[in-house]
C-alpha atoms as a PDB file:
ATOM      1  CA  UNK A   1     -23.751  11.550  22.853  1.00  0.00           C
ATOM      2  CA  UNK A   2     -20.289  12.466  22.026  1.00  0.00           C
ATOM      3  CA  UNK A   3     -18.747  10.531  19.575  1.00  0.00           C
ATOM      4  CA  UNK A   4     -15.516  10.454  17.037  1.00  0.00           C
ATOM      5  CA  UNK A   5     -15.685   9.649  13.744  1.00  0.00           C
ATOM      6  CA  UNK A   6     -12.764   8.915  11.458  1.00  0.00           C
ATOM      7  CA  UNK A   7     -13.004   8.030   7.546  1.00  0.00           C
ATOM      8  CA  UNK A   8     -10.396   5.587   6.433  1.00  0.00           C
ATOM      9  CA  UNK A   9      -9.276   6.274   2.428  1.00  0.00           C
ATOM     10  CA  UNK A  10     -12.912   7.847   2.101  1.00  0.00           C
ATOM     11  CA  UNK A  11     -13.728  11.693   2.499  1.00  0.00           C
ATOM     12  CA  UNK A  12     -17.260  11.590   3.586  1.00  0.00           C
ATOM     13  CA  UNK A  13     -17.239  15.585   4.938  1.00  0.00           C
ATOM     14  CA  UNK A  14     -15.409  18.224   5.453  1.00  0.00           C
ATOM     15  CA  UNK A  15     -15.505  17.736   9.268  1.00  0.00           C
ATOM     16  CA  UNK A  16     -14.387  14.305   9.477  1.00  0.00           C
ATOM     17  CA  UNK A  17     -10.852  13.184   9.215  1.00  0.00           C
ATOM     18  CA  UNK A  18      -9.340  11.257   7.058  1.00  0.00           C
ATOM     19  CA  UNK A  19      -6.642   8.795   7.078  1.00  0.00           C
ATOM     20  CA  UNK A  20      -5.271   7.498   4.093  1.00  0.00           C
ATOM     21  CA  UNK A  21      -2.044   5.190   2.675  1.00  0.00           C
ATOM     22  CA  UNK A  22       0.709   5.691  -0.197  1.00  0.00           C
ATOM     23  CA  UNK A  23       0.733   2.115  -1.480  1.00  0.00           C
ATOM     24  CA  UNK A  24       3.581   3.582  -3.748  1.00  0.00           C
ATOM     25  CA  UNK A  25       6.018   4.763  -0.860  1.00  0.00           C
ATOM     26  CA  UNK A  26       4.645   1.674   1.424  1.00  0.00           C
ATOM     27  CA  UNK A  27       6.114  -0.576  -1.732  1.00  0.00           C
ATOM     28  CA  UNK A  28       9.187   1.239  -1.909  1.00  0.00           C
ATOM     29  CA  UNK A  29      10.099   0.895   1.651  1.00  0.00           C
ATOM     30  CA  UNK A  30       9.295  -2.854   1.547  1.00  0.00           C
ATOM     31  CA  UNK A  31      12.101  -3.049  -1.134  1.00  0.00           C
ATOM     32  CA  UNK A  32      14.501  -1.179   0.399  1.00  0.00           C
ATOM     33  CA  UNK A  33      14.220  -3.568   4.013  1.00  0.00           C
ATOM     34  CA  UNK A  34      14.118  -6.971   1.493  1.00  0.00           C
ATOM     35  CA  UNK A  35      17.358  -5.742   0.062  1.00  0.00           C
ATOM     36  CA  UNK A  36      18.922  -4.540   3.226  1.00  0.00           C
ATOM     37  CA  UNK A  37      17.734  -8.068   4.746  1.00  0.00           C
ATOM     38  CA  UNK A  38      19.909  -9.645   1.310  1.00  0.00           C
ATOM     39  CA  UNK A  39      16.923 -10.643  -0.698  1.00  0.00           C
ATOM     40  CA  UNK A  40      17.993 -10.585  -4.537  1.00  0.00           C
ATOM     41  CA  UNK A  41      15.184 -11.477  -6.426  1.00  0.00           C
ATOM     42  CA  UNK A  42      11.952  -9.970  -5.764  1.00  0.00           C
ATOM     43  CA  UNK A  43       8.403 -10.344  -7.182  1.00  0.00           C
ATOM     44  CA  UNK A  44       5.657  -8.557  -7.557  1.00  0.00           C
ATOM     45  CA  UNK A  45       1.813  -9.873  -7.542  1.00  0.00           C
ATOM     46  CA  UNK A  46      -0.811  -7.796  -7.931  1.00  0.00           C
ATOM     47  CA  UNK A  47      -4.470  -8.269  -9.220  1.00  0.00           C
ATOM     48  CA  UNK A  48      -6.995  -6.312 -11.094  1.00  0.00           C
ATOM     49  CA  UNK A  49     -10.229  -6.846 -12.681  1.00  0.00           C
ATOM     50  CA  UNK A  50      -9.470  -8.998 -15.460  1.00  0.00           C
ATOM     51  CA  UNK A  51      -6.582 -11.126 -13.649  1.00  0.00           C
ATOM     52  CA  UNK A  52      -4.023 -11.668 -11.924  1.00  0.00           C
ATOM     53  CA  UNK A  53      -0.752 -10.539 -12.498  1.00  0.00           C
ATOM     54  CA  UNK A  54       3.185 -11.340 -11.285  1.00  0.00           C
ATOM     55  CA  UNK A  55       5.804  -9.444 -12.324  1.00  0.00           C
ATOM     56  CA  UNK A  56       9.556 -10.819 -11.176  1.00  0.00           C
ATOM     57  CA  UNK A  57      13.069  -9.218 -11.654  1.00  0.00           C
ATOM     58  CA  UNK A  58      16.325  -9.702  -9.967  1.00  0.00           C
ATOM     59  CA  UNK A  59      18.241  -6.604  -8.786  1.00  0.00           C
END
Protein backbone atom coordinates (compact mmCIF):
# COMPACT_ATOMS: atom_id res chain seq x y z
CA UNK A 1 0.00 0.00 0.00
CA UNK A 2 1.28 3.30 -0.99
CA UNK A 3 0.02 6.02 0.78
CA UNK A 4 0.68 10.00 1.56
CA UNK A 5 0.60 11.38 4.66
CA UNK A 6 0.56 15.08 5.46
CA UNK A 7 0.52 16.68 9.15
CA UNK A 8 -1.46 19.85 9.35
CA UNK A 9 0.14 22.47 12.24
CA UNK A 10 1.53 19.13 13.91
CA UNK A 11 5.14 17.66 13.29
CA UNK A 12 4.59 14.06 13.95
CA UNK A 13 8.19 12.90 12.09
CA UNK A 14 10.76 13.91 10.37
CA UNK A 15 9.46 12.25 7.15
CA UNK A 16 6.14 13.68 7.03
CA UNK A 17 5.32 17.10 5.85
CA UNK A 18 3.99 19.67 7.38
CA UNK A 19 1.75 22.43 6.55
CA UNK A 20 1.22 25.13 8.77
CA UNK A 21 -0.53 28.96 8.93
CA UNK A 22 0.74 32.57 10.12
CA UNK A 23 -2.46 33.68 11.83
CA UNK A 24 -0.37 36.97 12.29
CA UNK A 25 0.30 37.72 8.46
CA UNK A 26 -3.29 35.98 7.59
CA UNK A 27 -4.71 38.98 10.07
CA UNK A 28 -2.72 41.52 8.54
CA UNK A 29 -3.77 40.85 5.06
CA UNK A 30 -7.45 40.75 6.14
CA UNK A 31 -6.89 44.43 7.25
CA UNK A 32 -5.25 45.62 4.51
CA UNK A 33 -8.38 44.18 1.87
CA UNK A 34 -11.16 45.68 4.69
CA UNK A 35 -9.46 49.00 4.28
CA UNK A 36 -8.87 48.85 0.60
CA UNK A 37 -12.71 47.66 0.39
CA UNK A 38 -13.37 51.32 2.68
CA UNK A 39 -14.09 49.67 5.96
CA UNK A 40 -13.14 52.27 8.83
CA UNK A 41 -13.77 50.72 11.90
CA UNK A 42 -12.64 47.33 12.53
CA UNK A 43 -12.91 44.83 15.44
CA UNK A 44 -11.26 42.28 16.71
CA UNK A 45 -12.77 39.05 18.65
CA UNK A 46 -10.82 36.57 19.83
CA UNK A 47 -11.23 33.94 22.70
CA UNK A 48 -9.07 32.21 25.15
CA UNK A 49 -9.44 30.09 28.09
CA UNK A 50 -10.89 32.29 30.55
CA UNK A 51 -13.18 34.40 28.01
CA UNK A 52 -13.93 36.01 25.43
CA UNK A 53 -12.51 39.00 24.27
CA UNK A 54 -13.31 42.11 21.56
CA UNK A 55 -11.08 44.60 20.97
CA UNK A 56 -12.44 47.65 18.50
CA UNK A 57 -10.57 50.74 17.06
CA UNK A 58 -11.21 52.99 14.19
CA UNK A 59 -8.33 53.72 11.78
Amino acid sequence: MNLLIVSFDRRSAENIPIVTYDNVMGGILAERLFIEKGCRKSAFLYAEFGGTHLLQGDY
